[in-house]
C-alpha atoms as a PDB file:
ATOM      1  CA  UNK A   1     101.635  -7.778 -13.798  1.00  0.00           C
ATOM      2  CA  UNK A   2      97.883  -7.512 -13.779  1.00  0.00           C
ATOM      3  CA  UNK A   3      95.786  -9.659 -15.748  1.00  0.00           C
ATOM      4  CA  UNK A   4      91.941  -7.908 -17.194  1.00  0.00           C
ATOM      5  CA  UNK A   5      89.420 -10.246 -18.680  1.00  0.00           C
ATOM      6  CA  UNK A   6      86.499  -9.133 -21.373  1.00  0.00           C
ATOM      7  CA  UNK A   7      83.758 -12.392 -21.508  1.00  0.00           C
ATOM      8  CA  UNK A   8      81.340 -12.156 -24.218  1.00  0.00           C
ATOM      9  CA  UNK A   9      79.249 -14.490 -25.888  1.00  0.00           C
ATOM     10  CA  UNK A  10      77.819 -15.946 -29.505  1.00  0.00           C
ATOM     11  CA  UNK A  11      75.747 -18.681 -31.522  1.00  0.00           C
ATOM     12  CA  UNK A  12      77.121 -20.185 -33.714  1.00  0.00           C
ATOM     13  CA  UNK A  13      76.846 -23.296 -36.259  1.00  0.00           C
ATOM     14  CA  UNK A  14      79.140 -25.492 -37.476  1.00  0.00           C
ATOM     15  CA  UNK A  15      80.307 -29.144 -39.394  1.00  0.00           C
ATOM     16  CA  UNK A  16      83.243 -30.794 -37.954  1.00  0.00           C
ATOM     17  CA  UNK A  17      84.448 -32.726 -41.132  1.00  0.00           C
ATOM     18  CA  UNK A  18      87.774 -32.845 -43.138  1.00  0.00           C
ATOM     19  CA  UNK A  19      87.432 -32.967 -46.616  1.00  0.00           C
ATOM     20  CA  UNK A  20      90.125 -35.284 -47.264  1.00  0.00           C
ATOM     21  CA  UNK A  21      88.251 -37.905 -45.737  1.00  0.00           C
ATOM     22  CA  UNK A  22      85.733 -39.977 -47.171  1.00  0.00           C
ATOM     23  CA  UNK A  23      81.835 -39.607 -45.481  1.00  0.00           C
ATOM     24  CA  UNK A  24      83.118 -42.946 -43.302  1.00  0.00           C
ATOM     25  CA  UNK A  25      86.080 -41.885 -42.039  1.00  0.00           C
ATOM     26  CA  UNK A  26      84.675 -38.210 -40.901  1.00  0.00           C
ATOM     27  CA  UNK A  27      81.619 -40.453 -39.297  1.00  0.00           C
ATOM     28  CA  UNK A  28      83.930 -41.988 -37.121  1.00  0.00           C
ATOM     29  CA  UNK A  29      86.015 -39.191 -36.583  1.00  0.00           C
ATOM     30  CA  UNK A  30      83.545 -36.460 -35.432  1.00  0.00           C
ATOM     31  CA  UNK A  31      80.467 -38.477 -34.987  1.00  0.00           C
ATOM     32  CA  UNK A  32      77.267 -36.631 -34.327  1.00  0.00           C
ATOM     33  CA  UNK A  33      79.727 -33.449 -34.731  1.00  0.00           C
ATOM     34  CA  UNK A  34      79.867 -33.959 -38.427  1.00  0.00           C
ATOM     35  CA  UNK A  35      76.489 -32.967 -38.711  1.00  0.00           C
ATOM     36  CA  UNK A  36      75.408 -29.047 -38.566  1.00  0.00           C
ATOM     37  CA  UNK A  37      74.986 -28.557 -35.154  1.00  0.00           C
ATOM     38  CA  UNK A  38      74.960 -25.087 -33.265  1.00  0.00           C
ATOM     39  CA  UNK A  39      77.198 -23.899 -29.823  1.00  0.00           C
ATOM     40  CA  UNK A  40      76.712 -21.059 -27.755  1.00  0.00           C
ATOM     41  CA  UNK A  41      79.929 -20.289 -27.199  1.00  0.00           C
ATOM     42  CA  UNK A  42      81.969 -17.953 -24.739  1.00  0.00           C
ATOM     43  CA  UNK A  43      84.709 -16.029 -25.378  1.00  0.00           C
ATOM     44  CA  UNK A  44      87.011 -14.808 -22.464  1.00  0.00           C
ATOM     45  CA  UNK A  45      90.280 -12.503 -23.852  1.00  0.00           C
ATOM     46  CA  UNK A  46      92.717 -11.575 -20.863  1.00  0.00           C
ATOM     47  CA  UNK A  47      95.123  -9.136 -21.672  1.00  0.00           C
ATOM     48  CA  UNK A  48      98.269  -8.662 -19.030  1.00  0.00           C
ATOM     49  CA  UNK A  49     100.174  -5.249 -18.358  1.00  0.00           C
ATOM     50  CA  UNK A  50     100.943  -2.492 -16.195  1.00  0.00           C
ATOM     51  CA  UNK A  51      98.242   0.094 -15.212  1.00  0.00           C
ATOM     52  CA  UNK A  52      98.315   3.162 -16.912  1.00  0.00           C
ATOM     53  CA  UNK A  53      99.490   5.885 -14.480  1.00  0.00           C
ATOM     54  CA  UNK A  54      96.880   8.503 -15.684  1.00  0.00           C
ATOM     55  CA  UNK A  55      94.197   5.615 -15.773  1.00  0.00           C
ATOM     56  CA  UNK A  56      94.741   3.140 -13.813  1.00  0.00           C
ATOM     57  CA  UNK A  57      94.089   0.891 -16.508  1.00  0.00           C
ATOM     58  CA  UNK A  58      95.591  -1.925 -17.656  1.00  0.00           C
ATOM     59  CA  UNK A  59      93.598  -1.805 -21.026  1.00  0.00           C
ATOM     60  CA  UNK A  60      89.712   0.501 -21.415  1.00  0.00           C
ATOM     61  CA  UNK A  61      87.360  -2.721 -20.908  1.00  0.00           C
ATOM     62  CA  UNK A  62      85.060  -0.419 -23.230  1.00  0.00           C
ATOM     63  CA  UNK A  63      87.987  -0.352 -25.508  1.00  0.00           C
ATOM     64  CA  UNK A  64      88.476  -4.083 -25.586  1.00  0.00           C
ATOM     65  CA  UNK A  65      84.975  -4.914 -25.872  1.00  0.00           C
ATOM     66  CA  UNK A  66      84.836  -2.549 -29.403  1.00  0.00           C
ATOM     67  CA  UNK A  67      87.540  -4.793 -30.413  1.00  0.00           C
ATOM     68  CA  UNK A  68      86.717  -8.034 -29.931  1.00  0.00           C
ATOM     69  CA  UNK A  69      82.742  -6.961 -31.106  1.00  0.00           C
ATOM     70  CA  UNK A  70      84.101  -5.417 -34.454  1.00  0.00           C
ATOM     71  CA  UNK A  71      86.819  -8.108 -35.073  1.00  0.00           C
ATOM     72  CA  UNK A  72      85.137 -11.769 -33.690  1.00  0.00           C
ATOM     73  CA  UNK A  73      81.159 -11.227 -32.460  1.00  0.00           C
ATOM     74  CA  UNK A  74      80.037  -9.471 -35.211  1.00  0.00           C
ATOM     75  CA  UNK A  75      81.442 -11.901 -37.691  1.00  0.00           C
ATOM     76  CA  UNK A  76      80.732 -15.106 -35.990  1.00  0.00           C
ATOM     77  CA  UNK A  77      77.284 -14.123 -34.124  1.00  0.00           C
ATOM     78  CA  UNK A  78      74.564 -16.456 -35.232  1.00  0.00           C
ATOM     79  CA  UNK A  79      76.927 -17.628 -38.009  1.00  0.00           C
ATOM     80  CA  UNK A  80      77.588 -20.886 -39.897  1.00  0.00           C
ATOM     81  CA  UNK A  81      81.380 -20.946 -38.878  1.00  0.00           C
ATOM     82  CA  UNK A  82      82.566 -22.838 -42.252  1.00  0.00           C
ATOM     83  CA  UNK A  83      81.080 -19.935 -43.929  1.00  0.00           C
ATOM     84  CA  UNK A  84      82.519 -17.905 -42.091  1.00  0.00           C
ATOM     85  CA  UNK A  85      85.842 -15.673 -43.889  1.00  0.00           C
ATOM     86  CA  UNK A  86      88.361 -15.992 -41.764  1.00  0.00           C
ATOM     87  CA  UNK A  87      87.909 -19.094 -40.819  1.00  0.00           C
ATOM     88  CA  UNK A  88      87.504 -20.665 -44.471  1.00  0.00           C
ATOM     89  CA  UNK A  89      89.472 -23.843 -45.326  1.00  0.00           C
ATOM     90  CA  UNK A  90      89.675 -24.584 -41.334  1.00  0.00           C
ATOM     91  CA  UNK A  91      87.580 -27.715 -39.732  1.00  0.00           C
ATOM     92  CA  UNK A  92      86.022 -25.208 -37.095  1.00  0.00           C
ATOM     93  CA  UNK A  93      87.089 -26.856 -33.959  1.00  0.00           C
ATOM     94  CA  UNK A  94      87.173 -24.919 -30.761  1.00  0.00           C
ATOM     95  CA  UNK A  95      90.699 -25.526 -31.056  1.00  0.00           C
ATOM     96  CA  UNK A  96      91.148 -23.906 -34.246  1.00  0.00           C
ATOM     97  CA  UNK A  97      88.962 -21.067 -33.521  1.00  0.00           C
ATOM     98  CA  UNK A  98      90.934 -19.953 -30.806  1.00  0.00           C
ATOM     99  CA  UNK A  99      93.959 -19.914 -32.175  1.00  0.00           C
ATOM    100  CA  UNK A 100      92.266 -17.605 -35.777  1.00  0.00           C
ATOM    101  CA  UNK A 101      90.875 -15.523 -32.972  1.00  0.00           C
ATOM    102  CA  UNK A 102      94.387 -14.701 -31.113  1.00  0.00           C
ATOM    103  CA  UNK A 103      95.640 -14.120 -34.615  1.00  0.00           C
ATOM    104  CA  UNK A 104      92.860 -11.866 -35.410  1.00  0.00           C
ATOM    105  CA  UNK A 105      92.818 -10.151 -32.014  1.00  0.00           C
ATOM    106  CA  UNK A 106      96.733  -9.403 -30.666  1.00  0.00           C
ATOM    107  CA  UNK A 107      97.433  -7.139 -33.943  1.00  0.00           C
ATOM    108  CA  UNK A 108      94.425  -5.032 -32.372  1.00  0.00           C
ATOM    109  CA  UNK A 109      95.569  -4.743 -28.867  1.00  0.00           C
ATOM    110  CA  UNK A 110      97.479  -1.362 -28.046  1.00  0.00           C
ATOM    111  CA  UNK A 111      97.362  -1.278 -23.973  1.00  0.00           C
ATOM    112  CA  UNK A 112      98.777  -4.105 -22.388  1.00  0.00           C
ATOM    113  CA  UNK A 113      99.350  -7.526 -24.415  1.00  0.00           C
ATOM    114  CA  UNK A 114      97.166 -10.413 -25.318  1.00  0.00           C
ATOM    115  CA  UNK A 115      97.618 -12.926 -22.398  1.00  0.00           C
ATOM    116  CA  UNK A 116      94.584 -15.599 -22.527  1.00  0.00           C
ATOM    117  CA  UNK A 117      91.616 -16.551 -24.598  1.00  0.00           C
ATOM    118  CA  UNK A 118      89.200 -18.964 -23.317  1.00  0.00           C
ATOM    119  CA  UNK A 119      86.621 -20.395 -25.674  1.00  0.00           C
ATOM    120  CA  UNK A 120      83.881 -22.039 -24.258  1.00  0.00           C
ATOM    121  CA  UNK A 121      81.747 -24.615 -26.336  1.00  0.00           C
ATOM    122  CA  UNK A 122      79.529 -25.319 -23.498  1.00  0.00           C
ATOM    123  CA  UNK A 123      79.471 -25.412 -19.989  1.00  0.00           C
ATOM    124  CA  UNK A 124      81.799 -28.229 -19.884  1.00  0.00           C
ATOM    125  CA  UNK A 125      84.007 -28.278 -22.659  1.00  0.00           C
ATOM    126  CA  UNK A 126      86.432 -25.212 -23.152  1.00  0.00           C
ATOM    127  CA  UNK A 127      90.060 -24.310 -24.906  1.00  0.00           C
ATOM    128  CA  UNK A 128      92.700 -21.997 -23.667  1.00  0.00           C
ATOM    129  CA  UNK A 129      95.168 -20.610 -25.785  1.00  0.00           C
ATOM    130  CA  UNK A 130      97.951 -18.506 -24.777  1.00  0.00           C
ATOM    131  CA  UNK A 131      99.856 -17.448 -28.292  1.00  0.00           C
ATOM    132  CA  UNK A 132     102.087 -20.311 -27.973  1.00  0.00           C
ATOM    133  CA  UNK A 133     103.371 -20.938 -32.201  1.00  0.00           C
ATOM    134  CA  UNK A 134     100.833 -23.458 -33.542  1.00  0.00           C
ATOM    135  CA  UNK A 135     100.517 -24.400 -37.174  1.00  0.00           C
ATOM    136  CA  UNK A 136      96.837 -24.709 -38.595  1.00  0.00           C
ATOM    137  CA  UNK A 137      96.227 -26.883 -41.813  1.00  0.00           C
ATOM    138  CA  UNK A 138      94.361 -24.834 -44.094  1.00  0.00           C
ATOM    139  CA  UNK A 139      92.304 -27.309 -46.800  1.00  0.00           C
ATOM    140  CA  UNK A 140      91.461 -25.915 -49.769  1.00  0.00           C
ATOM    141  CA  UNK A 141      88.291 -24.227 -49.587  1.00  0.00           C
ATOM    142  CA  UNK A 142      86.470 -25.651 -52.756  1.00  0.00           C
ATOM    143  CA  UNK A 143      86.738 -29.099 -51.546  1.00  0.00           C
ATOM    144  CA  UNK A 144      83.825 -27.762 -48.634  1.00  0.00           C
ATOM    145  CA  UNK A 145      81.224 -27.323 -51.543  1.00  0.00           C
ATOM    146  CA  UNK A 146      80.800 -31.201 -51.322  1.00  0.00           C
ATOM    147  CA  UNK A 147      77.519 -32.066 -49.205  1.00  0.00           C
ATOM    148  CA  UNK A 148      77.264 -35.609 -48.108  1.00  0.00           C
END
């Protein structure tokens, strides 16, 4: 098994809050984090096969790239991530992002299978998911309109 790795990068903002907690209890929560603050994040997406005898490629890097531009970058790029639609009712952890992204990305994958994704918030802080079943807790969307 080989393992091929597209890195790409975006800005983003975001507010880490959950709005079943009072203005308090997401204070102590996420701190400085619940105000809107801005990342720039990487994304690294590893996808695992066999290469293609004709090719030689696992998966087209040019191919992958269109992907995760058309599906992730060019809806997140210089974003407010709570705004953002497929992310909507989610507290827009690194965490959570990664998994949305898998979800978004391994329908799109033909050569090869998703293997990785590595989301960078900065330079020291970074989640890896590998498509292991996780459960996200959506919260219902108009409950974001409050501003505190």
């Amino acid at each position: 098994m080989l393992y091929v790795t597209r890195k790409c990068t975006f800005s983003a903002s975001h507010r880490l809050y959950n709005p079943d907690f009072d203005h308090a209890r997401n204070e102590e929560v996420f701190d400085k984090c619940n105000n809107v603050h801005g990342h720039n994040y990487t994304l690294e997406v590893t996808v695992a096969g066999l290469p293609d005898a004709a090719t030689g490629y696992v998966i087209d890097l040019k191919i992958l790239k269109k992907i995760i531009d058309r599906e992730i970058i060019s809806k997140v790029d210089h974003q407010h991530l709570n705004d953002v639609e497929m992310l909507r009712g989610y507290i827009p952890t690194a965490e959570n992002l990664a998994v949305v992204f898998w979800q978004v990305l391994d329908k799109h994958i033909e050569s090869g299978s998703l293997h990785a994704l590595k989301l960078f918030e900065s330079e020291n802080n970074f989640v890896e998911y590998n498509g292991d079943p996780v459960i996200l807790h959506r919260y219902n969307h108009a409950l974001d309109a409050e501003v505190v």
